[in-house]
PDB file of N, CA and C in Angstrom:
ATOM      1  N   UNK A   1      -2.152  -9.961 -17.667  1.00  0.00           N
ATOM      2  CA  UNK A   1      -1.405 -10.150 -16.452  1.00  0.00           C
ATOM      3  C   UNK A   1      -0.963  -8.794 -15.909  1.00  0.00           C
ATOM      4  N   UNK A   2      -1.045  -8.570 -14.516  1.00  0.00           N
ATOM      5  CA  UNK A   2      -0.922  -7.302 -13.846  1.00  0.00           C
ATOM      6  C   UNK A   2       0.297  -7.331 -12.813  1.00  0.00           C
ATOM      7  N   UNK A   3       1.212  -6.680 -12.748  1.00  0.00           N
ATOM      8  CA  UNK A   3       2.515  -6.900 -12.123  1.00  0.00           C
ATOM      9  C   UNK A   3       2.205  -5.678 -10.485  1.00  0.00           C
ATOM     10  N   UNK A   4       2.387  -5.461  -9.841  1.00  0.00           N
ATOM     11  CA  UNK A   4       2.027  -4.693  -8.378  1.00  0.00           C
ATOM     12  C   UNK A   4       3.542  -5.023  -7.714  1.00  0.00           C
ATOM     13  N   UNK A   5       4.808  -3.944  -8.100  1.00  0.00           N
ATOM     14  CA  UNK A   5       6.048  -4.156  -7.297  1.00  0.00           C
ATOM     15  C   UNK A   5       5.896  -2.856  -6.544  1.00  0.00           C
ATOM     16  N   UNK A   6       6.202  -3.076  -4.822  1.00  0.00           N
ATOM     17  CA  UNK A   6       6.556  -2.257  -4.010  1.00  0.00           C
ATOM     18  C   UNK A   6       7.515  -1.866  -3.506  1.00  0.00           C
ATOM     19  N   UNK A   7       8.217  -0.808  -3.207  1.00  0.00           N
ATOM     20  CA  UNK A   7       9.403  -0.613  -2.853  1.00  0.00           C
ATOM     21  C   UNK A   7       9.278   0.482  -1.657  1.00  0.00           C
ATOM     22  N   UNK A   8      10.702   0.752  -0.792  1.00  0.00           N
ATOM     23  CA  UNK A   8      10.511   1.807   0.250  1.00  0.00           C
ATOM     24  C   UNK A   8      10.663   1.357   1.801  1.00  0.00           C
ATOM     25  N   UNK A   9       9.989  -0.285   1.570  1.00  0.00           N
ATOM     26  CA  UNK A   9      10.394  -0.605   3.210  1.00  0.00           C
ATOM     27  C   UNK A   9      11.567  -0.964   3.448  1.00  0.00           C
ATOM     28  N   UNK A  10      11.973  -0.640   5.058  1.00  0.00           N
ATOM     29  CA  UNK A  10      13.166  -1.151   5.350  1.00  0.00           C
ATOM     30  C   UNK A  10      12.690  -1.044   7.258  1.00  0.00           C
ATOM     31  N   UNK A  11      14.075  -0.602   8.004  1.00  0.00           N
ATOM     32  CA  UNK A  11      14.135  -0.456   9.305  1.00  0.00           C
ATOM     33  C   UNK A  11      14.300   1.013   9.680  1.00  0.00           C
ATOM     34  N   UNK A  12      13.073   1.366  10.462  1.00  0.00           N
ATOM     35  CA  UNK A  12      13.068   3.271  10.997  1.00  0.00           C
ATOM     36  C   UNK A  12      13.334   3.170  12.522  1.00  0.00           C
ATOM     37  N   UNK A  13      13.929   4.040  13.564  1.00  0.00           N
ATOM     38  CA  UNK A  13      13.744   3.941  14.750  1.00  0.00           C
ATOM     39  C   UNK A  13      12.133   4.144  15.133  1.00  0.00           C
ATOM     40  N   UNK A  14      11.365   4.426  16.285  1.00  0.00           N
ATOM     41  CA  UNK A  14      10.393   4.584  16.355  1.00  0.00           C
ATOM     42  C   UNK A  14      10.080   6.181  16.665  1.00  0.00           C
ATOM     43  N   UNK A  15       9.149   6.782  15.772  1.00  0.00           N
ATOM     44  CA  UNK A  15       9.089   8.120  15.813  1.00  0.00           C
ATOM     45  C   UNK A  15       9.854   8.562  13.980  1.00  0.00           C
ATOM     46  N   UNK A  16      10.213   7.617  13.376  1.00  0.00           N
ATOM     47  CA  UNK A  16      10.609   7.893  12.396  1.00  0.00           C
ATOM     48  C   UNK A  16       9.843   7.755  11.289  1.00  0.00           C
ATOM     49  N   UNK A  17      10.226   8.047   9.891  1.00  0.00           N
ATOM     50  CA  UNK A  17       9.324   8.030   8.717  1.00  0.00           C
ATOM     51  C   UNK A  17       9.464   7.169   7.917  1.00  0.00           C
ATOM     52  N   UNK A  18       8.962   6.409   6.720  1.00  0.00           N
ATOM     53  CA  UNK A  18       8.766   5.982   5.534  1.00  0.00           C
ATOM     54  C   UNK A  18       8.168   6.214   4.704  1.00  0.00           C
ATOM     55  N   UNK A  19       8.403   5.867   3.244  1.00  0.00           N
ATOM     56  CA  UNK A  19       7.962   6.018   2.369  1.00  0.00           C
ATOM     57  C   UNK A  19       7.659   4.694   1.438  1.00  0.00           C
ATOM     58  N   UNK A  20       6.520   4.308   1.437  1.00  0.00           N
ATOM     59  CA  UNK A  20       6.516   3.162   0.166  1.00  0.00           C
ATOM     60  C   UNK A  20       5.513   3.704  -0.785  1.00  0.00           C
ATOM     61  N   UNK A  21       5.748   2.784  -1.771  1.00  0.00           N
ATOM     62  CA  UNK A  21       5.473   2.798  -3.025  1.00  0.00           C
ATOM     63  C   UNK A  21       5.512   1.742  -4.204  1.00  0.00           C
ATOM     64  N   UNK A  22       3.975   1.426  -4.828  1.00  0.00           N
ATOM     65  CA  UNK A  22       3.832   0.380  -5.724  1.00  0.00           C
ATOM     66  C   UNK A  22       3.416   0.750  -6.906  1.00  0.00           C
ATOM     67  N   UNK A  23       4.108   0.408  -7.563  1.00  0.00           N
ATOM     68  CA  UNK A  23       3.775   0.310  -8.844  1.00  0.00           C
ATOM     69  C   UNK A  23       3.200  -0.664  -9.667  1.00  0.00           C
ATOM     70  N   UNK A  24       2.055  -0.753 -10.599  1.00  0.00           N
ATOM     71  CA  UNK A  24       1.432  -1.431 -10.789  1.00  0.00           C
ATOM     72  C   UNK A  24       1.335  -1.196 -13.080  1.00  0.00           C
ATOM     73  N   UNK A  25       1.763  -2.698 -13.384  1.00  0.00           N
ATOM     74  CA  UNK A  25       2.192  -2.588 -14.729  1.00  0.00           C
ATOM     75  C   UNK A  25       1.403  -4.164 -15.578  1.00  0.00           C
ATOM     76  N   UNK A  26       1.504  -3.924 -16.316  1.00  0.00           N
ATOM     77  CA  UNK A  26       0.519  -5.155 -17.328  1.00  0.00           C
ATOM     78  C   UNK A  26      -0.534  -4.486 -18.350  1.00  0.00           C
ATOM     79  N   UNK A  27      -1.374  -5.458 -18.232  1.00  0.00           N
ATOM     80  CA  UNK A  27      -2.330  -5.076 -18.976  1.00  0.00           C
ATOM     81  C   UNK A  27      -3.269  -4.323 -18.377  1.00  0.00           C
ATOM     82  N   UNK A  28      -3.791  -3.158 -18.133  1.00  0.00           N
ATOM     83  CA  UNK A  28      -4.419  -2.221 -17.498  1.00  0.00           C
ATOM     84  C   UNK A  28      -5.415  -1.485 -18.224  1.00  0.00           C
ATOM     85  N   UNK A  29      -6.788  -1.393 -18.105  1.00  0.00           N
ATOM     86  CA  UNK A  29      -7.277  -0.426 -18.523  1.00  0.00           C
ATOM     87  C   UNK A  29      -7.776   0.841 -17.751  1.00  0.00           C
ATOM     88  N   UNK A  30      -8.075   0.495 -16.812  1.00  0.00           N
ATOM     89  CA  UNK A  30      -8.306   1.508 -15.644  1.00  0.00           C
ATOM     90  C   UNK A  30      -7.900   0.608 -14.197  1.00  0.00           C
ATOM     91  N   UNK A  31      -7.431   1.631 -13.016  1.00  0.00           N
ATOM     92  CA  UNK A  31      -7.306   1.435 -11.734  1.00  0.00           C
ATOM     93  C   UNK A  31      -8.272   1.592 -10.903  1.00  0.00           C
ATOM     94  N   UNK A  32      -9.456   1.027 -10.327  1.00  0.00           N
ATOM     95  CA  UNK A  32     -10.396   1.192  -9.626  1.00  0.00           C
ATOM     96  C   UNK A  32     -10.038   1.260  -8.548  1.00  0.00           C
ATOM     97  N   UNK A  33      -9.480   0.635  -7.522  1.00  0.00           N
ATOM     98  CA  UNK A  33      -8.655   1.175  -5.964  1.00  0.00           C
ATOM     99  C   UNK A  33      -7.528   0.407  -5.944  1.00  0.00           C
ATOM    100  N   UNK A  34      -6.299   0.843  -5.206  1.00  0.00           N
ATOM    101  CA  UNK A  34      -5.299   0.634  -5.359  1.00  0.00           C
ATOM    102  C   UNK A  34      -5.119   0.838  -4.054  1.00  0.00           C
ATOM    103  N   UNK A  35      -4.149   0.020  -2.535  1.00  0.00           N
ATOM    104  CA  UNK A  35      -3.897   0.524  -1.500  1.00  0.00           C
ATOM    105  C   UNK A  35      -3.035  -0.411  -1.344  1.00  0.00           C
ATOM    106  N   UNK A  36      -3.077  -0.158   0.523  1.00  0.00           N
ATOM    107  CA  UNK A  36      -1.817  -0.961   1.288  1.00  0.00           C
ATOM    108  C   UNK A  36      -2.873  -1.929   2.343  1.00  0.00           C
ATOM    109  N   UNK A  37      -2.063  -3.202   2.387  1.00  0.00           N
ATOM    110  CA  UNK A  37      -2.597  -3.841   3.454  1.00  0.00           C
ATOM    111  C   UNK A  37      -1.086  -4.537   4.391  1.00  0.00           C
ATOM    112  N   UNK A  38      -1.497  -5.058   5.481  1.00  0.00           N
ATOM    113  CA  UNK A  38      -0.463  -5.107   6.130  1.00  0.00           C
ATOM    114  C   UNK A  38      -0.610  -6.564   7.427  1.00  0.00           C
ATOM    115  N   UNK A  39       0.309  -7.704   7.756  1.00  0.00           N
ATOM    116  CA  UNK A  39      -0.085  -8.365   8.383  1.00  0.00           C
ATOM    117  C   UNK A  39       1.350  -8.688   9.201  1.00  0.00           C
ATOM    118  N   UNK A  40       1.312  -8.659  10.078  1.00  0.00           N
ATOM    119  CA  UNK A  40       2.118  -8.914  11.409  1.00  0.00           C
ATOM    120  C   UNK A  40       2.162 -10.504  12.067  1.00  0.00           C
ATOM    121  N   UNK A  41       3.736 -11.165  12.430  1.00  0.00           N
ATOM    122  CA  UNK A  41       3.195 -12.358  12.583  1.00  0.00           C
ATOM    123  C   UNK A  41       2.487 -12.585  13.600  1.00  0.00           C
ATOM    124  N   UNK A  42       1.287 -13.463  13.291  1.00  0.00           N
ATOM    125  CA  UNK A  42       0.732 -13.927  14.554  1.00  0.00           C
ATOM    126  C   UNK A  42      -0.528 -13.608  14.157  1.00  0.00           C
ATOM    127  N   UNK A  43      -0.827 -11.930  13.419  1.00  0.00           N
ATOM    128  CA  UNK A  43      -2.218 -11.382  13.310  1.00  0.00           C
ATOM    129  C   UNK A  43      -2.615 -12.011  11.783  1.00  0.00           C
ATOM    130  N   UNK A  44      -4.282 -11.689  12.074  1.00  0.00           N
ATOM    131  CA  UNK A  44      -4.329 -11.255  10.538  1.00  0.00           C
ATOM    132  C   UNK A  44      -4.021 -10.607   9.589  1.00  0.00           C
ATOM    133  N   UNK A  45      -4.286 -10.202   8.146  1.00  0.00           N
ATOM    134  CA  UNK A  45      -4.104  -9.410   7.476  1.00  0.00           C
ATOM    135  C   UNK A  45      -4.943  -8.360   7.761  1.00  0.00           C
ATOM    136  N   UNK A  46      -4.665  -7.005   7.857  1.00  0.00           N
ATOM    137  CA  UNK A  46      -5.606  -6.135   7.573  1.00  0.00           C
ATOM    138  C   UNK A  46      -5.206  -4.938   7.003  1.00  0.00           C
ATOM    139  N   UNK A  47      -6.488  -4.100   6.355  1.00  0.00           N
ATOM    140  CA  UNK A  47      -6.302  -2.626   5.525  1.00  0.00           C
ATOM    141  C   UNK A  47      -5.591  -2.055   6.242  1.00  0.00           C
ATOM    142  N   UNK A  48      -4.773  -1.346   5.921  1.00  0.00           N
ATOM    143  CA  UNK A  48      -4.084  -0.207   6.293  1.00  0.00           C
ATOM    144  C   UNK A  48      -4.554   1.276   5.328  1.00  0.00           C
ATOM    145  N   UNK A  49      -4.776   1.489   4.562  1.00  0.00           N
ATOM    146  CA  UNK A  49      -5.109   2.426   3.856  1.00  0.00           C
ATOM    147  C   UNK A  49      -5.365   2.253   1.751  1.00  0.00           C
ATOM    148  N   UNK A  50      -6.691   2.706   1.590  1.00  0.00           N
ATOM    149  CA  UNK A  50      -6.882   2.258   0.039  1.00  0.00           C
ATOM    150  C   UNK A  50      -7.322   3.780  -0.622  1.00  0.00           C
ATOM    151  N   UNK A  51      -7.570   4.087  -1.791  1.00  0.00           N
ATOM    152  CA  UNK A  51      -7.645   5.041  -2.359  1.00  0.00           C
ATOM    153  C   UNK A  51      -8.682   4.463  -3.394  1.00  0.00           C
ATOM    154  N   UNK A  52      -9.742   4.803  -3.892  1.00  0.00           N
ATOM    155  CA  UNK A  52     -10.786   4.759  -4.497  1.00  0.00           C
ATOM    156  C   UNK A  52     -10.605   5.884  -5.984  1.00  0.00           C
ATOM    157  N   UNK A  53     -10.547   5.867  -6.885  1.00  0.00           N
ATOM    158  CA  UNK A  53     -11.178   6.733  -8.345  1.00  0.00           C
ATOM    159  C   UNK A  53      -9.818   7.893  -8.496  1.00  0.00           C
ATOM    160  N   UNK A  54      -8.554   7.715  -7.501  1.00  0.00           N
ATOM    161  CA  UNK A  54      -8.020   8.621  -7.158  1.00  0.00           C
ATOM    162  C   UNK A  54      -8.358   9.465  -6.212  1.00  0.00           C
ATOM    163  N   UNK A  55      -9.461   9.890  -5.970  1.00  0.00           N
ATOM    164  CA  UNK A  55      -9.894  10.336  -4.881  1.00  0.00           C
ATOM    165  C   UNK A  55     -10.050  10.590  -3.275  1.00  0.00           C
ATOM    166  N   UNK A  56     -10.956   9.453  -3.106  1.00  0.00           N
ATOM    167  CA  UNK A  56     -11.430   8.455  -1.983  1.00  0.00           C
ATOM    168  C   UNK A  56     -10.468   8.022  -1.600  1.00  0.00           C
ATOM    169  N   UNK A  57     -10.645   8.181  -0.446  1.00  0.00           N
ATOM    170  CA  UNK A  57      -9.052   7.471   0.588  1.00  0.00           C
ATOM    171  C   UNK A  57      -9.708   6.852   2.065  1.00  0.00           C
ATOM    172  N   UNK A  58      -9.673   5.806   2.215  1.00  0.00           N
ATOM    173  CA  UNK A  58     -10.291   5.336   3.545  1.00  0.00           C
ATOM    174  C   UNK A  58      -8.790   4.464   4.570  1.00  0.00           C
ATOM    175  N   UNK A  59      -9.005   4.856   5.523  1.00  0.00           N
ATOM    176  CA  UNK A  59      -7.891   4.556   6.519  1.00  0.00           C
ATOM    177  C   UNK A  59      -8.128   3.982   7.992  1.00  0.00           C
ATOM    178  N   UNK A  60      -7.565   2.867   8.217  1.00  0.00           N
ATOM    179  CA  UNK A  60      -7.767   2.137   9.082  1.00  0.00           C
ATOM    180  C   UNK A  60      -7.425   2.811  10.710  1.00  0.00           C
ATOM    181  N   UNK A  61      -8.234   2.668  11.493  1.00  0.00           N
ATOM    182  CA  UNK A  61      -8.040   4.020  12.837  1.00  0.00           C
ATOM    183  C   UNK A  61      -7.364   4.313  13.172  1.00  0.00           C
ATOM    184  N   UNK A  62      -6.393   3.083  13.101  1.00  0.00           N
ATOM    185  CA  UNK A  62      -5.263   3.174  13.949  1.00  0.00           C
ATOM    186  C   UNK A  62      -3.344   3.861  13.256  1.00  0.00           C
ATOM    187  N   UNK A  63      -4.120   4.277  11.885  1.00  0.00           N
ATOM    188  CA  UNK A  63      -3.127   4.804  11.309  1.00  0.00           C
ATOM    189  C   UNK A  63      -3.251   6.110  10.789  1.00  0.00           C
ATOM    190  N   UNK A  64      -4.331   6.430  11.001  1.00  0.00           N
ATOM    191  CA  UNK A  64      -5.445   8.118  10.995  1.00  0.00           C
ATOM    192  C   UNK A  64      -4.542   9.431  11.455  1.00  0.00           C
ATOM    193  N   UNK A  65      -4.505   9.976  10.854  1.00  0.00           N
ATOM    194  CA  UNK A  65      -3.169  11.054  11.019  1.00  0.00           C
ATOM    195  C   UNK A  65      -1.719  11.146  11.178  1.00  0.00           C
ATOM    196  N   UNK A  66      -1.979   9.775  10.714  1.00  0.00           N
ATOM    197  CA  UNK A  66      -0.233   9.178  10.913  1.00  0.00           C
ATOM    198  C   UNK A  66       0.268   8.784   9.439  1.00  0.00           C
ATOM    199  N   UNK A  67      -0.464   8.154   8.904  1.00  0.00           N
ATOM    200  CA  UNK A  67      -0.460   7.970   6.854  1.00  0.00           C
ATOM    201  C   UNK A  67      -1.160   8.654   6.471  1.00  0.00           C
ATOM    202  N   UNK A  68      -0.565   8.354   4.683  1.00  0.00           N
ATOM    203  CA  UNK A  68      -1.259   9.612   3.999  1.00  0.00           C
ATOM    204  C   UNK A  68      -0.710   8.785   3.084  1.00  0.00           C
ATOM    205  N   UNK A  69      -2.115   8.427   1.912  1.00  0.00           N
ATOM    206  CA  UNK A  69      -2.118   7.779   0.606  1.00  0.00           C
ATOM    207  C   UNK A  69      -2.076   8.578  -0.034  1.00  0.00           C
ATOM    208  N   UNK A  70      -1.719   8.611  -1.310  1.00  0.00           N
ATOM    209  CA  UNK A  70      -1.838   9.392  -2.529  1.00  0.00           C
ATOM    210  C   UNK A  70      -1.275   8.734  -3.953  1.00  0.00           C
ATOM    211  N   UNK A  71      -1.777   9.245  -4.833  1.00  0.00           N
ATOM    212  CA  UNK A  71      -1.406   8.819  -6.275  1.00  0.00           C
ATOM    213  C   UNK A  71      -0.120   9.353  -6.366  1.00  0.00           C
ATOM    214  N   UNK A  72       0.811   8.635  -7.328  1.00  0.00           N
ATOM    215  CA  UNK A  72       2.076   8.911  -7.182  1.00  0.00           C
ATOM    216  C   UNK A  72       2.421  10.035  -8.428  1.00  0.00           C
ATOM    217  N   UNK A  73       3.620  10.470  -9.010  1.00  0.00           N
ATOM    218  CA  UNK A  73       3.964  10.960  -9.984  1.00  0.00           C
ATOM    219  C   UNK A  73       3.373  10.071 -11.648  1.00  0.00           C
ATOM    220  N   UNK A  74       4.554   9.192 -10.768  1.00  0.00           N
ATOM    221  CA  UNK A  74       4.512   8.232 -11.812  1.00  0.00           C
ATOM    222  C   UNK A  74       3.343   7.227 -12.650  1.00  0.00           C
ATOM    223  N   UNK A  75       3.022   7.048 -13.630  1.00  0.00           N
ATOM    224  CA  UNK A  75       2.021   6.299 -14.439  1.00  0.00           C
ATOM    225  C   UNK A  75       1.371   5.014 -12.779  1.00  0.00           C
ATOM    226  N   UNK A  76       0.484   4.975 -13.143  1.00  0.00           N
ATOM    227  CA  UNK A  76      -0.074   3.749 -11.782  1.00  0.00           C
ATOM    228  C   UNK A  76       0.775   3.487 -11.105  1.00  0.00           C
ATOM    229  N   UNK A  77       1.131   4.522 -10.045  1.00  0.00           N
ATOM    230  CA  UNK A  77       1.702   4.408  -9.115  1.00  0.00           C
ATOM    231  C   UNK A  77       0.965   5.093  -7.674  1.00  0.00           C
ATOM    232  N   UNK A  78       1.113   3.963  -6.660  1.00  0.00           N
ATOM    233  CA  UNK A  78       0.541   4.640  -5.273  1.00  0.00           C
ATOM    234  C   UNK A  78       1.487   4.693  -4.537  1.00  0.00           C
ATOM    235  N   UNK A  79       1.256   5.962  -3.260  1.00  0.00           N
ATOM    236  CA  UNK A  79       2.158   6.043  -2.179  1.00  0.00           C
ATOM    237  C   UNK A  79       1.954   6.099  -0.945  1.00  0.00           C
ATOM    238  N   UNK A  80       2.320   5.745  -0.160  1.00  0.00           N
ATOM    239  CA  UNK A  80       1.919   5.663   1.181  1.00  0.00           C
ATOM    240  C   UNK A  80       3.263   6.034   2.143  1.00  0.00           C
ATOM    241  N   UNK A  81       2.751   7.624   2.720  1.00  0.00           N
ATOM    242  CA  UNK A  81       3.935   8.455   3.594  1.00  0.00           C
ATOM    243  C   UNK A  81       3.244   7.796   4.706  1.00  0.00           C
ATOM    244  N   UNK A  82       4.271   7.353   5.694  1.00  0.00           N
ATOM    245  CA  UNK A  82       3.747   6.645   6.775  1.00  0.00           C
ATOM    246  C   UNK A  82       5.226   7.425   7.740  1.00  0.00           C
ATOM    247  N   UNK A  83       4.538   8.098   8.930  1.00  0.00           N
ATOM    248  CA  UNK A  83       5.110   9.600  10.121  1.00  0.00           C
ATOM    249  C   UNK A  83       4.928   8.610  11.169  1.00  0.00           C
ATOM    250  N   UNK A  84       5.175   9.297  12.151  1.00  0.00           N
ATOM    251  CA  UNK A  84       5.523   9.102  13.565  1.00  0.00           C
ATOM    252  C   UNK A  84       5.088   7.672  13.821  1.00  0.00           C
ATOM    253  N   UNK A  85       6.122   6.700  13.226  1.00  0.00           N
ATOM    254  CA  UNK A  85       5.992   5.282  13.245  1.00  0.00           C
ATOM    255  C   UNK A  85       6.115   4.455  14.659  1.00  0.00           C
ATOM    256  N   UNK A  86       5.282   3.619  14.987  1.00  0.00           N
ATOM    257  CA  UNK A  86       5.235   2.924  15.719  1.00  0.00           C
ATOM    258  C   UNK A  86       5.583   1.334  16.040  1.00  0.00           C
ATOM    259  N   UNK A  87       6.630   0.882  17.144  1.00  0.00           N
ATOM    260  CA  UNK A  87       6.971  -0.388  16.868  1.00  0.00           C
ATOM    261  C   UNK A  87       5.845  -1.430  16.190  1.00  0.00           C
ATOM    262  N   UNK A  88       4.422  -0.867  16.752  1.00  0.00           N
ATOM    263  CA  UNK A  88       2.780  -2.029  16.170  1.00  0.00           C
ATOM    264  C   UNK A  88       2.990  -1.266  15.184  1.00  0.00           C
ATOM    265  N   UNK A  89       3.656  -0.882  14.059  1.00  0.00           N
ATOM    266  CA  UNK A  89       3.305  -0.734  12.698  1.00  0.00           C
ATOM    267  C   UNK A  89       4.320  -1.932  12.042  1.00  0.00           C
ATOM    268  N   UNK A  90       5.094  -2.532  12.756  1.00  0.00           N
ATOM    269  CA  UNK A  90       6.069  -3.704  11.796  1.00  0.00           C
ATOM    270  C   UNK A  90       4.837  -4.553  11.514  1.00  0.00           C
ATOM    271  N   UNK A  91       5.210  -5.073  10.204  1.00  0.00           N
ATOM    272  CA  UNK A  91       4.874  -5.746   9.390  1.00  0.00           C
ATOM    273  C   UNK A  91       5.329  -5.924   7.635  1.00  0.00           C
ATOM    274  N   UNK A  92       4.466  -6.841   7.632  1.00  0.00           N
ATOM    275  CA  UNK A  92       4.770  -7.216   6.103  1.00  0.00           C
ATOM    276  C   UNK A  92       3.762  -6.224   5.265  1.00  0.00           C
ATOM    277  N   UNK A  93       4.080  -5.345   4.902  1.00  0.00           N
ATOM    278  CA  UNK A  93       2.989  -4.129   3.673  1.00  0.00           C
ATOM    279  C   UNK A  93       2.935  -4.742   2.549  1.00  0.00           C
ATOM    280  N   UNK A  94       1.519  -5.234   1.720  1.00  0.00           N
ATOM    281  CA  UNK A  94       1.171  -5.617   0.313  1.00  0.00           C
ATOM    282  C   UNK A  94       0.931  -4.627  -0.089  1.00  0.00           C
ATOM    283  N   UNK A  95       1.125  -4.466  -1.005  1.00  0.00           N
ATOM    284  CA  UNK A  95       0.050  -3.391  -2.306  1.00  0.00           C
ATOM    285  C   UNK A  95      -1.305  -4.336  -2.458  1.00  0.00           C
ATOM    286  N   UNK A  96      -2.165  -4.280  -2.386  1.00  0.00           N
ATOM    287  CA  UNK A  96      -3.520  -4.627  -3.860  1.00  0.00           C
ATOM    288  C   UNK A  96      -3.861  -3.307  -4.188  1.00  0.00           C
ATOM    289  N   UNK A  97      -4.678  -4.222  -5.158  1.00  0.00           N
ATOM    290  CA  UNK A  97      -5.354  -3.539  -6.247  1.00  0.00           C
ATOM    291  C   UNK A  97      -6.701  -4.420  -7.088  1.00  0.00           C
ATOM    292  N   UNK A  98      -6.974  -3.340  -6.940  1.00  0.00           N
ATOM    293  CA  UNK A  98      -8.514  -3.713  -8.498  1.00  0.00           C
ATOM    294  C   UNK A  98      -8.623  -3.019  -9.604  1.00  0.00           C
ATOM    295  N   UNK A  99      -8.568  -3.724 -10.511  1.00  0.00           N
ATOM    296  CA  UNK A  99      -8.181  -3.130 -11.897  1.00  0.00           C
ATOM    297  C   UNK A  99      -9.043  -4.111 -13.364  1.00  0.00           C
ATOM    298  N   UNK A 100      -8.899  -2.884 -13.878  1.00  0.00           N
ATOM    299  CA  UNK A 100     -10.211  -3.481 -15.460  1.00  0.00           C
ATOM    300  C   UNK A 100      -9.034  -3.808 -16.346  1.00  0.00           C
ATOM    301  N   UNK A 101      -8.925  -4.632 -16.804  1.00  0.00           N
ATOM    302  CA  UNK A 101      -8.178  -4.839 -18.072  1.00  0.00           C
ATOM    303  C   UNK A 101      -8.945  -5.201 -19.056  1.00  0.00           C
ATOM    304  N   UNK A 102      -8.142  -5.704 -20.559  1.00  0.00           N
ATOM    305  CA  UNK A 102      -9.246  -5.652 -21.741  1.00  0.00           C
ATOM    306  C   UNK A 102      -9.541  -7.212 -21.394  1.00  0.00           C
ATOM    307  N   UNK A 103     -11.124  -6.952 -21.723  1.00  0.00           N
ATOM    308  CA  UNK A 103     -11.619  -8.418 -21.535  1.00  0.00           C
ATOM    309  C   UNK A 103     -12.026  -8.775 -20.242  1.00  0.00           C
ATOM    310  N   UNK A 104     -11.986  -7.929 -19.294  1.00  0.00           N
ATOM    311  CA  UNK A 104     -11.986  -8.434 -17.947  1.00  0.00           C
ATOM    312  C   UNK A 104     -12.607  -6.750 -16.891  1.00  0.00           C
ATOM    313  N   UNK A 105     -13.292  -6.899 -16.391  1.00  0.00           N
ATOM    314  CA  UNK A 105     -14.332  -5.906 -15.569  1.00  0.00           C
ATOM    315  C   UNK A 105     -13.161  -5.958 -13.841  1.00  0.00           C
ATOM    316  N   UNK A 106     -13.534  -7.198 -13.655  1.00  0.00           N
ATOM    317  CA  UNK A 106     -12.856  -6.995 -12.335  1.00  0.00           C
ATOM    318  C   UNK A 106     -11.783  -7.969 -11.937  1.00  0.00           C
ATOM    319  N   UNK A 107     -10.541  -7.985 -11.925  1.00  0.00           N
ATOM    320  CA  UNK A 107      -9.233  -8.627 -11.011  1.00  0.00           C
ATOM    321  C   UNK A 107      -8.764  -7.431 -10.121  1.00  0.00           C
ATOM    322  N   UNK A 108      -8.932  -8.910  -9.296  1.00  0.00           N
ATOM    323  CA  UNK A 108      -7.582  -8.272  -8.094  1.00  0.00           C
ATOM    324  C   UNK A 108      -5.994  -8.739  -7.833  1.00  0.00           C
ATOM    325  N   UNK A 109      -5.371  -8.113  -7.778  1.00  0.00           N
ATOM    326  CA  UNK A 109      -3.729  -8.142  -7.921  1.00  0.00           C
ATOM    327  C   UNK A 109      -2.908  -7.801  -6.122  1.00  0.00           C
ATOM    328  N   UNK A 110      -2.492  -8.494  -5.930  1.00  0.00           N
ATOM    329  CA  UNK A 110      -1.187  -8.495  -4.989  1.00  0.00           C
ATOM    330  C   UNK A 110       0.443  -8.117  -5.039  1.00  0.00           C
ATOM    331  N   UNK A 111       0.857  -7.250  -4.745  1.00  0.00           N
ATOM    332  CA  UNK A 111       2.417  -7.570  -4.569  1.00  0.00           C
ATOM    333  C   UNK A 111       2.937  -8.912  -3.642  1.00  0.00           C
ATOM    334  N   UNK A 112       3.858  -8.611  -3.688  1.00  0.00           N
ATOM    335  CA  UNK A 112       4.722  -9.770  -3.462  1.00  0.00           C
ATOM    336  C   UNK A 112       5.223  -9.309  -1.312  1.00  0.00           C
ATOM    337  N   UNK A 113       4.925  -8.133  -1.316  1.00  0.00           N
ATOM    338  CA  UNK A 113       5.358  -7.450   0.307  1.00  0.00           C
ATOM    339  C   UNK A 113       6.552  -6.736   0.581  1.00  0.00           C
ATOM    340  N   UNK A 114       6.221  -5.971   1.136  1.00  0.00           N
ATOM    341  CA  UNK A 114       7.831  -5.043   1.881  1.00  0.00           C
ATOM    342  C   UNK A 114       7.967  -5.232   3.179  1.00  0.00           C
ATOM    343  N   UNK A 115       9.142  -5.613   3.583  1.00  0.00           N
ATOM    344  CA  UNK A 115       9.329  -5.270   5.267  1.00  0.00           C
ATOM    345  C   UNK A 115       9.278  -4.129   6.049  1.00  0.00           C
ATOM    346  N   UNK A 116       8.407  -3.569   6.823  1.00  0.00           N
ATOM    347  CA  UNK A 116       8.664  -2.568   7.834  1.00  0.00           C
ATOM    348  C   UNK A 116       8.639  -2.803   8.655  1.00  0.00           C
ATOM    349  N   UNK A 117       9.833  -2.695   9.156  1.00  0.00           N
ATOM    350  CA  UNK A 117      10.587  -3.038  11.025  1.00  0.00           C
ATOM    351  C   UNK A 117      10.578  -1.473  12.072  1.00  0.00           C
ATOM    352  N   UNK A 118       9.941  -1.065  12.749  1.00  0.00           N
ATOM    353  CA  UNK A 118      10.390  -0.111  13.796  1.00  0.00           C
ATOM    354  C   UNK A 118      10.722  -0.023  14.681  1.00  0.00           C
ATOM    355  N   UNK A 119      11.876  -0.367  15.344  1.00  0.00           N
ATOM    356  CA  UNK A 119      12.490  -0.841  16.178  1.00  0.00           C
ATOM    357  C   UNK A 119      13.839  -0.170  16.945  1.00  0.00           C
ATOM    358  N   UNK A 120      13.853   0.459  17.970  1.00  0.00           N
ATOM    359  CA  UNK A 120      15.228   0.830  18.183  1.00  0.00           C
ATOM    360  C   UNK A 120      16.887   0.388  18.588  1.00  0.00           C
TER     361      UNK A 120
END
């Protein structure tokens, strides 16, 4: 069992910053990609930004010089600095993830969501 808690969202004016961050705990043997997805009411869900091998970072257009994924300090932990925020960035932010555990090649894991409101 794989646990994915996020923390960091709250309410920014617009033009302001955040920081989230998930952490991801259980049974783990390796992290194959780890990111953020994000769904607004009314829309679908969609990527917001994922990170591949540690490496690889792919980012959805509309958030392209505005976030910035990265591996965190901490043991399986990801972060997502999210700048010059925009009211169309509220939403609900998930973590997933894909991850090998023993006995098992491929699961995928969800958090539970953070609120980000930008709003003045």
């Amino acid at each position: 069992q794989v646990h994915l808690v996020e923390s960091g969202g709250g309410l920014v004016q617009p033009g302001g910053s955040l920081r989230l961050s998930c952490a991801a705990s259980g049974s783990i043997s390796s992290i194959y990609t780890m990111g953020w997805y994000r769904q607004a009411p009314g829309k679908q869900r969609e990527l917001v930004a994922d990170i591949s091998d540690g490496i690889i970072t792919n980012y959805a257009d509309s958030v392209k010089g505005r976030f910035t994924i990265s591996i965190g300090s901490a043991k399986n932990t990801v972060c997502l600095q999210m700048n010059s925020l925009k009211p169309e960035d509220t939403a609900v932010y998930y973590c997933h993830a894909r991850i090998s555990s023993p006995g098992t090649t491929n699961s995928y894991w969800w958090g539970q969501g953070t609120q980000v409101t930008v709003s003045s």
